[in-house]
PDB file of N, CA and C in Angstrom:
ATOM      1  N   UNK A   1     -50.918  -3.485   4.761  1.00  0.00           N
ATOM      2  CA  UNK A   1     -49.602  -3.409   4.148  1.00  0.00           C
ATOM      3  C   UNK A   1     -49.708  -3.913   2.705  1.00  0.00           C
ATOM      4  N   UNK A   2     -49.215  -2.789   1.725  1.00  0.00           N
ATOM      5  CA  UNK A   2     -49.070  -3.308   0.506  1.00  0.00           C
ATOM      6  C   UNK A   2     -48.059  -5.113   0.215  1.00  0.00           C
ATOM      7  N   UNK A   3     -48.568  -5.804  -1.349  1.00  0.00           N
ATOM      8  CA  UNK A   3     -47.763  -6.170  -1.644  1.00  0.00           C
ATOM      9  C   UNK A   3     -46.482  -6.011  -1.701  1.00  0.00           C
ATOM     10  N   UNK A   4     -45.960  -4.594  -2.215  1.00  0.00           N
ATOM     11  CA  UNK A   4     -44.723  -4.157  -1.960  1.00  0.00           C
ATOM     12  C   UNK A   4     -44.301  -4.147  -0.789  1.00  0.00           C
ATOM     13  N   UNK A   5     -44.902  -3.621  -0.284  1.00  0.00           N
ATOM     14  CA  UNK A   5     -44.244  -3.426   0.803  1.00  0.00           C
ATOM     15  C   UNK A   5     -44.005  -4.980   2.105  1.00  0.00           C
ATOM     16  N   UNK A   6     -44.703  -5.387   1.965  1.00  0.00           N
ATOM     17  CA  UNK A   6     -44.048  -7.340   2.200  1.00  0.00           C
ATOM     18  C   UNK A   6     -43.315  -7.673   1.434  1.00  0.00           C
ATOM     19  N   UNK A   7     -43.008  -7.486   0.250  1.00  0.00           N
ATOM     20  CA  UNK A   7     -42.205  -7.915  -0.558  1.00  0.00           C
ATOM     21  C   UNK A   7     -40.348  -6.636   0.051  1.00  0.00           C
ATOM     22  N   UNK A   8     -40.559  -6.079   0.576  1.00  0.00           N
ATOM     23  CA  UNK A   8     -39.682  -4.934   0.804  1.00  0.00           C
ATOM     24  C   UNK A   8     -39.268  -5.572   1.990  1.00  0.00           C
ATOM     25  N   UNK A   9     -40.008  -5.740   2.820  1.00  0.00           N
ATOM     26  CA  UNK A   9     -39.276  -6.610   4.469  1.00  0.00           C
ATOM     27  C   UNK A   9     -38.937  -7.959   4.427  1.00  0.00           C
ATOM     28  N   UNK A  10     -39.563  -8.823   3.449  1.00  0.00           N
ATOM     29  CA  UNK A  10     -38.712  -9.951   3.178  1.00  0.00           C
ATOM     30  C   UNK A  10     -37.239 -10.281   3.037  1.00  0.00           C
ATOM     31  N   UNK A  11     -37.389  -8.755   1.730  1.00  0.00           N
ATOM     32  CA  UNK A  11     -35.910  -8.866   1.012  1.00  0.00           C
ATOM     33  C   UNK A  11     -35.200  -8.409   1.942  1.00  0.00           C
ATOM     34  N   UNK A  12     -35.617  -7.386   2.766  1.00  0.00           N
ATOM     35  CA  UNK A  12     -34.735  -6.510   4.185  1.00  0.00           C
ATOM     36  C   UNK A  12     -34.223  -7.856   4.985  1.00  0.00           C
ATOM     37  N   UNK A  13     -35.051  -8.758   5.831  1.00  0.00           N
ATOM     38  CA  UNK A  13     -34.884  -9.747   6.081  1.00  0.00           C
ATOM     39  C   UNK A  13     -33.680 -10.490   5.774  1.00  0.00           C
ATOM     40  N   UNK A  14     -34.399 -10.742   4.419  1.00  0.00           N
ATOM     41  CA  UNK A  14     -32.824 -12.052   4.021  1.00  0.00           C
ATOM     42  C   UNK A  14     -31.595 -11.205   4.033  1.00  0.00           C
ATOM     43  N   UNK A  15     -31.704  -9.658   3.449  1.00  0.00           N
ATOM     44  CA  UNK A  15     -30.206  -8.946   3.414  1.00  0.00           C
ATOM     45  C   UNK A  15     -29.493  -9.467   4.785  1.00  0.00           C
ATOM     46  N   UNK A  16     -30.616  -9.106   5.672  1.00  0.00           N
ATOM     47  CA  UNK A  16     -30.006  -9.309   7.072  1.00  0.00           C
ATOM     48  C   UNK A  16     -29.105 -10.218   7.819  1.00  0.00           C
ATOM     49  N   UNK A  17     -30.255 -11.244   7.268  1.00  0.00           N
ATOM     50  CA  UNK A  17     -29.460 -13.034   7.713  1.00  0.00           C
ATOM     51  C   UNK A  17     -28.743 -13.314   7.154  1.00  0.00           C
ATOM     52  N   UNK A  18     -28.376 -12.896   5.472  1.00  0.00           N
ATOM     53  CA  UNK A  18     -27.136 -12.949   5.080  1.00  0.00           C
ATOM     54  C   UNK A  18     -25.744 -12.582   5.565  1.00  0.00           C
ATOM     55  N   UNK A  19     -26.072 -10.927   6.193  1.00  0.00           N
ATOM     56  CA  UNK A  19     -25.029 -10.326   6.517  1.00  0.00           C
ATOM     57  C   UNK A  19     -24.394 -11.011   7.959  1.00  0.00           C
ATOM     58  N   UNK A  20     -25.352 -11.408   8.722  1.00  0.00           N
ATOM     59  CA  UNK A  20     -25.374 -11.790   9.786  1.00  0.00           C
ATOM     60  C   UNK A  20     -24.562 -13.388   9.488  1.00  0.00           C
ATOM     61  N   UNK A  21     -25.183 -14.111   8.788  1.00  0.00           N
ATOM     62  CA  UNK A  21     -24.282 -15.414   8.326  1.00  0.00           C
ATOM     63  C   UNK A  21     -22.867 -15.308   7.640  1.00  0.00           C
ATOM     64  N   UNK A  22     -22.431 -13.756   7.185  1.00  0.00           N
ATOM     65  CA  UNK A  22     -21.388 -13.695   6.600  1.00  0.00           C
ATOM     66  C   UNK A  22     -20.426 -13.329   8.162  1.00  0.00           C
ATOM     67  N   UNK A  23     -21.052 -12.462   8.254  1.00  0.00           N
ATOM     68  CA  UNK A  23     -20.114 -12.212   9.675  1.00  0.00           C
ATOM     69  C   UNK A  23     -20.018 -13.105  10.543  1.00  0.00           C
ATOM     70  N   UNK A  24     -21.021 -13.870  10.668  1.00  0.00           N
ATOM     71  CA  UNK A  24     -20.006 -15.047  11.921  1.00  0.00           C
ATOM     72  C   UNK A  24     -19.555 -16.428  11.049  1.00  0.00           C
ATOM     73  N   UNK A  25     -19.321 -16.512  10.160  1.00  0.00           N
ATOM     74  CA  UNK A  25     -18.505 -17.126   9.176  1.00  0.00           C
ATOM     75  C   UNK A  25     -17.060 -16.375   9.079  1.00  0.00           C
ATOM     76  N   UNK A  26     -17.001 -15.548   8.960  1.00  0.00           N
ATOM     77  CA  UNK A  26     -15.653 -14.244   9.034  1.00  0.00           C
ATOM     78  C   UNK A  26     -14.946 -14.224  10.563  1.00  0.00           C
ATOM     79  N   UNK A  27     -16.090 -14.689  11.237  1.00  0.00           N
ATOM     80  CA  UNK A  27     -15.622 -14.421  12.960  1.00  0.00           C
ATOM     81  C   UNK A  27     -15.264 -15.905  12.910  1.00  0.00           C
ATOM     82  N   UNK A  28     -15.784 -16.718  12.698  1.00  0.00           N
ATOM     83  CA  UNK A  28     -15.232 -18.144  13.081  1.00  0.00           C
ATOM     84  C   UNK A  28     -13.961 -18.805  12.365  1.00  0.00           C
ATOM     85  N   UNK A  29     -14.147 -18.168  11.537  1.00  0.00           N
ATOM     86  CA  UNK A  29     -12.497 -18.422  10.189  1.00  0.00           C
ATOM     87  C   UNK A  29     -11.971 -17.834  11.104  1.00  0.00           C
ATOM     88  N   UNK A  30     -11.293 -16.335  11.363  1.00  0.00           N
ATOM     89  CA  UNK A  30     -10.555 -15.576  12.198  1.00  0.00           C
ATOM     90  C   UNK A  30      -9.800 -16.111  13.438  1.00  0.00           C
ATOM     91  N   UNK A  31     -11.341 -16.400  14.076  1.00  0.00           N
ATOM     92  CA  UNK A  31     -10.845 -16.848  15.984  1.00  0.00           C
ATOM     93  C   UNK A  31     -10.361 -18.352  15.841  1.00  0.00           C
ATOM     94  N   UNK A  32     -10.926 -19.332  14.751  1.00  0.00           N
ATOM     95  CA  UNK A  32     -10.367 -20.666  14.986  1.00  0.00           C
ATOM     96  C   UNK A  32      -8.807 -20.233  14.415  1.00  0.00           C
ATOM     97  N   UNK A  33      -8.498 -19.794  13.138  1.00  0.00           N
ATOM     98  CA  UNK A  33      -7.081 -19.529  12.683  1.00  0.00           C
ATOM     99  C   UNK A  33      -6.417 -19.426  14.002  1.00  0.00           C
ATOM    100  N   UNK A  34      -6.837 -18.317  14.493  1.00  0.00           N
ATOM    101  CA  UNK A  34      -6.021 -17.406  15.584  1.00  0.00           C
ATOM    102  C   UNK A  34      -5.672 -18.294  16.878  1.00  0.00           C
ATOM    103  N   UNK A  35      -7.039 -18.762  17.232  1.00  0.00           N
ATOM    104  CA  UNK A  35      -6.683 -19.399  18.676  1.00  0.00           C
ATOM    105  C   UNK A  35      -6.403 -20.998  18.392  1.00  0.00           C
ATOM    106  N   UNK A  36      -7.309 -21.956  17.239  1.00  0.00           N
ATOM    107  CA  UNK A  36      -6.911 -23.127  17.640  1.00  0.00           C
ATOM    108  C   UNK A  36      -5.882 -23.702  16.812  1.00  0.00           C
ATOM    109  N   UNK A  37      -4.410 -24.341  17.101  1.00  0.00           N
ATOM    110  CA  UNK A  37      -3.461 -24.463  16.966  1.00  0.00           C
ATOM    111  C   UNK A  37      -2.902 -26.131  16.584  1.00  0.00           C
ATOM    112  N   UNK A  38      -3.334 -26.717  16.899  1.00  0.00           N
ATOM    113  CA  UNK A  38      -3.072 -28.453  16.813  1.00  0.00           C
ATOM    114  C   UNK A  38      -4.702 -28.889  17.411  1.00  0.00           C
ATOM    115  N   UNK A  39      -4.710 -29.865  15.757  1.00  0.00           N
ATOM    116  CA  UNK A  39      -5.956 -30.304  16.034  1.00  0.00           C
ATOM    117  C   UNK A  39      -5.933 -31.951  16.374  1.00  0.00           C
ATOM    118  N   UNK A  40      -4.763 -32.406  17.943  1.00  0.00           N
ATOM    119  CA  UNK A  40      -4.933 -33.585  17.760  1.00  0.00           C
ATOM    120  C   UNK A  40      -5.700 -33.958  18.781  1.00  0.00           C
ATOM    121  N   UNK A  41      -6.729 -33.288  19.572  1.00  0.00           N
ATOM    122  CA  UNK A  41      -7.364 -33.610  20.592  1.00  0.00           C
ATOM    123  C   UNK A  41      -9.291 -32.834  20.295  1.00  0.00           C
ATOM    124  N   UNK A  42     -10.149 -33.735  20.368  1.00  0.00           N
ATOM    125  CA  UNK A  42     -11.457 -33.912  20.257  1.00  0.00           C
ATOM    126  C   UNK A  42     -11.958 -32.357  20.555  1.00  0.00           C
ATOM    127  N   UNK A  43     -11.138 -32.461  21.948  1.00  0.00           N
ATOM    128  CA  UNK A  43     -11.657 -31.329  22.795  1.00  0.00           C
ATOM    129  C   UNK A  43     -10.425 -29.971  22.682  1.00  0.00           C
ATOM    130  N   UNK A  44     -11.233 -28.610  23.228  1.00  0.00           N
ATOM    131  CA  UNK A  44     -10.517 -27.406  22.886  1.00  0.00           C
ATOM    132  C   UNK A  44      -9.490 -27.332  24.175  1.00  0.00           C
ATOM    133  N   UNK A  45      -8.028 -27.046  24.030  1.00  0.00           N
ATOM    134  CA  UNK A  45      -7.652 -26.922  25.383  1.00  0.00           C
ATOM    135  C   UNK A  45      -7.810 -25.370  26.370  1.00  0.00           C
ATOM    136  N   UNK A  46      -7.679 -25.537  27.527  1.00  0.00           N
ATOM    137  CA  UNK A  46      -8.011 -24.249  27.920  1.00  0.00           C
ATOM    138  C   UNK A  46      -7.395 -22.890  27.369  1.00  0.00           C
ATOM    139  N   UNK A  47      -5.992 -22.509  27.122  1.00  0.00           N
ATOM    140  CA  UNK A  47      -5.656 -21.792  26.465  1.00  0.00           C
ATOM    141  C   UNK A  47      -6.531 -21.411  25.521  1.00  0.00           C
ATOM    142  N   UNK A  48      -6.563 -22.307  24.312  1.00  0.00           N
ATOM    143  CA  UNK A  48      -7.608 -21.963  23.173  1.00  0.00           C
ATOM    144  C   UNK A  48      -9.468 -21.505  23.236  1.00  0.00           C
ATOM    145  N   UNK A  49      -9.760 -22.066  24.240  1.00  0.00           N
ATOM    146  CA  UNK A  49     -11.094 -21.921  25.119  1.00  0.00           C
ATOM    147  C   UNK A  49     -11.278 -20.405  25.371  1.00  0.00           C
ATOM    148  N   UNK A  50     -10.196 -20.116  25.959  1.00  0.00           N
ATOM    149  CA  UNK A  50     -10.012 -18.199  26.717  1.00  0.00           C
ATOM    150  C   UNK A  50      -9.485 -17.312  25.257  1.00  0.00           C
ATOM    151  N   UNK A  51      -9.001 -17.798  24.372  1.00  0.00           N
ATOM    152  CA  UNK A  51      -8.692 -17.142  23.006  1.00  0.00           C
ATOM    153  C   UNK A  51      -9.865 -17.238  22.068  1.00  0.00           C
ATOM    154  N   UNK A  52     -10.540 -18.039  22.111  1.00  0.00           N
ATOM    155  CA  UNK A  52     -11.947 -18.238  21.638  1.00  0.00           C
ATOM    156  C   UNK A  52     -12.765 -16.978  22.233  1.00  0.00           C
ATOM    157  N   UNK A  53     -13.072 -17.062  23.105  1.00  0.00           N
ATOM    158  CA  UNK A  53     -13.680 -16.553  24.161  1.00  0.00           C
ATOM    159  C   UNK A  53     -13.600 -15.292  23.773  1.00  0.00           C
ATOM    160  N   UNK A  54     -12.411 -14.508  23.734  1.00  0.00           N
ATOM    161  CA  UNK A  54     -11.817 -12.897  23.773  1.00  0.00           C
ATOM    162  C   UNK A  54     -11.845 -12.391  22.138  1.00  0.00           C
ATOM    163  N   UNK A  55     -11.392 -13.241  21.283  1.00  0.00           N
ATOM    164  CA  UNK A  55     -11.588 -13.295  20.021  1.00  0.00           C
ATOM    165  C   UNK A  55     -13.296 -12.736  19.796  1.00  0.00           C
ATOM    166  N   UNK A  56     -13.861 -13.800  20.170  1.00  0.00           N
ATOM    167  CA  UNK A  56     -15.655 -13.601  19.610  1.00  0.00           C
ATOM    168  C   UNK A  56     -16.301 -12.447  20.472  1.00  0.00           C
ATOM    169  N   UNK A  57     -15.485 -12.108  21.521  1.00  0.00           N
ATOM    170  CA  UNK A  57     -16.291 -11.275  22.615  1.00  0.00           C
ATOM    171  C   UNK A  57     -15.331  -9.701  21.438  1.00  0.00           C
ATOM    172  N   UNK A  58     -14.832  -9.805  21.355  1.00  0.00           N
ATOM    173  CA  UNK A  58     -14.175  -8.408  20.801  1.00  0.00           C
ATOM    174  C   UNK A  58     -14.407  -8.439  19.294  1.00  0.00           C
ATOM    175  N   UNK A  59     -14.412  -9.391  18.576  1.00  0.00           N
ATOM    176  CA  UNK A  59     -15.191  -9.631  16.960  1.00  0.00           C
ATOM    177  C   UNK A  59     -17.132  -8.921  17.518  1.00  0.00           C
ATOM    178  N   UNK A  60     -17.672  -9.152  18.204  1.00  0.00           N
ATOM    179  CA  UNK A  60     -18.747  -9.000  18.367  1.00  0.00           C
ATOM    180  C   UNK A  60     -19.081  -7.515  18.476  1.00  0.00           C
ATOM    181  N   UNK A  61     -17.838  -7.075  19.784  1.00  0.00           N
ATOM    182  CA  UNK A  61     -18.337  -5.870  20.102  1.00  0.00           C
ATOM    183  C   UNK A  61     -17.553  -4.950  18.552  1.00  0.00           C
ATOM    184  N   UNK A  62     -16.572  -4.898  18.468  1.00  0.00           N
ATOM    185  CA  UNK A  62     -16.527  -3.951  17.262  1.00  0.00           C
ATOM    186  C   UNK A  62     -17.572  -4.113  16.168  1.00  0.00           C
ATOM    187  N   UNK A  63     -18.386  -5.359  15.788  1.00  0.00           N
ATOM    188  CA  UNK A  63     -19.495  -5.507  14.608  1.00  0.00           C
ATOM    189  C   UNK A  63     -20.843  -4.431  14.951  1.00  0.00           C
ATOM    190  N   UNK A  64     -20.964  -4.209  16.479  1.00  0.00           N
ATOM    191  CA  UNK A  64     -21.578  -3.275  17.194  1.00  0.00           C
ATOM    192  C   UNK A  64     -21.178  -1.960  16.780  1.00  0.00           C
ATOM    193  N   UNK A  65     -20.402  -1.579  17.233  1.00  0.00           N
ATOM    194  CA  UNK A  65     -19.605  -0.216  16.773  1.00  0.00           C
ATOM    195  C   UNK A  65     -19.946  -0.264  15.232  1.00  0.00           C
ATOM    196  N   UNK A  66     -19.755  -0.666  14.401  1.00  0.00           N
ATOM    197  CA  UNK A  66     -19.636  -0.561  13.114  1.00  0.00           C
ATOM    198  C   UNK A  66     -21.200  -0.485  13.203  1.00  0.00           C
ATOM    199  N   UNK A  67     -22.450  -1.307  13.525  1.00  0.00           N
ATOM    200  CA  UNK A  67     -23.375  -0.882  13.336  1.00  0.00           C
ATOM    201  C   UNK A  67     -23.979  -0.111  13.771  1.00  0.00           C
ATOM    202  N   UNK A  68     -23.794   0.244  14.888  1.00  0.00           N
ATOM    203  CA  UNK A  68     -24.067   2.080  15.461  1.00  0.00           C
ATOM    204  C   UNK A  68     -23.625   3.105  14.593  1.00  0.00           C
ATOM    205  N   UNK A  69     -22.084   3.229  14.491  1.00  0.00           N
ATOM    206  CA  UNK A  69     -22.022   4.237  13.622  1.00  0.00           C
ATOM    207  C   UNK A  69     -22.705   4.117  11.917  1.00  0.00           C
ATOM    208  N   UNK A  70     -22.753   3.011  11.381  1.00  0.00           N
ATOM    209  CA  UNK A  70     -23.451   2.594   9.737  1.00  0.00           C
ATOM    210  C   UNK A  70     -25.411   3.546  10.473  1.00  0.00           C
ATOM    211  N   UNK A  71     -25.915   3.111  11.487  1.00  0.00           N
ATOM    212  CA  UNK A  71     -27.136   3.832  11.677  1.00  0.00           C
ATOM    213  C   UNK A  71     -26.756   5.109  11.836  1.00  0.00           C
ATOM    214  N   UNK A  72     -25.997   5.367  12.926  1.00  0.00           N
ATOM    215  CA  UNK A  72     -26.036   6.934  12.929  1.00  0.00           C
ATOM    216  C   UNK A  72     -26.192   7.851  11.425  1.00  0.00           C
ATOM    217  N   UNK A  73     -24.891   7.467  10.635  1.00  0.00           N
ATOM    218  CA  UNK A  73     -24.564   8.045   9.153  1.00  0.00           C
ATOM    219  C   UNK A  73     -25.535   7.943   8.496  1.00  0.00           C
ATOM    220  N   UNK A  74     -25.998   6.530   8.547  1.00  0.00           N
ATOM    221  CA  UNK A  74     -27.565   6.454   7.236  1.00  0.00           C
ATOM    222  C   UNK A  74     -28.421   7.268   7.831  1.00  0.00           C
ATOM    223  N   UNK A  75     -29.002   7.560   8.718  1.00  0.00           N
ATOM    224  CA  UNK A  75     -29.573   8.228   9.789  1.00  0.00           C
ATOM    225  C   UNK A  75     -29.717   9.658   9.654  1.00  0.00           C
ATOM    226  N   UNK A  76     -27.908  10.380   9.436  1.00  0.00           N
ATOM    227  CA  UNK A  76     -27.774  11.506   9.166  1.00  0.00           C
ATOM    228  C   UNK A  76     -28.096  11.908   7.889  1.00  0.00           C
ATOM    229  N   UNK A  77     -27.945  10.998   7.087  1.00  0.00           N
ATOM    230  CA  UNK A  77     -28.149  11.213   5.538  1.00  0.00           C
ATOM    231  C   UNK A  77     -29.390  11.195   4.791  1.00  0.00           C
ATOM    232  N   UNK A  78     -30.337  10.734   5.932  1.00  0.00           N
ATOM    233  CA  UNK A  78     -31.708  10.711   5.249  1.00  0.00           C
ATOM    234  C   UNK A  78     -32.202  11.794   5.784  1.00  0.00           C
ATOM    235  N   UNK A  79     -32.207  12.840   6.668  1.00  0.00           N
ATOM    236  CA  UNK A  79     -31.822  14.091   6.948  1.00  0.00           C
ATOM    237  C   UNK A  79     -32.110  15.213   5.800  1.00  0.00           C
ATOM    238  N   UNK A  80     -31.103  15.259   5.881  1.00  0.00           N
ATOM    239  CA  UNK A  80     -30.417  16.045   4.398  1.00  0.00           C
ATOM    240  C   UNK A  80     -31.547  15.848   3.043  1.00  0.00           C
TER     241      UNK A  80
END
């Protein structure tokens, strides 16, 4: 493997972990806004626990969807 080309999967790399650190930064702003409500207890109460829960389970699966279809399209386009 060329220099370049290590130098090409590095940078692929960090794009990655970036994107990946932006999105569950985006997911955790979101689901805490959404589900946790009064912060006068240490612990999460159950309500907020099961809103947590459904929040990150459905933030997750649509980030899926979005990256299936982002491959499919890039996919189709290198095609062409």
């Amino acid at each position: 493997m060329s220099k370049q080309e290590q130098e090409q999967r590095v940078n692929n790399a960090k794009n990655e972990i970036s994107a990946f650190s932006d999105m569950y930064n985006r997911m955790l702003k979101q689901c805490f806004e959404k589900c946790v409500e009064h912060y006068h207890d240490s612990e999460l109460a159950l309500g907020e626990n099961v809103c947590i829960d459904r929040c990150v389970s459905k933030y997750v699966s649509a980030q899926e969807k979005v990256g299936a279809t982002m491959t499919k399209v890039t996919s189709q386009m290198q095609q062409i």
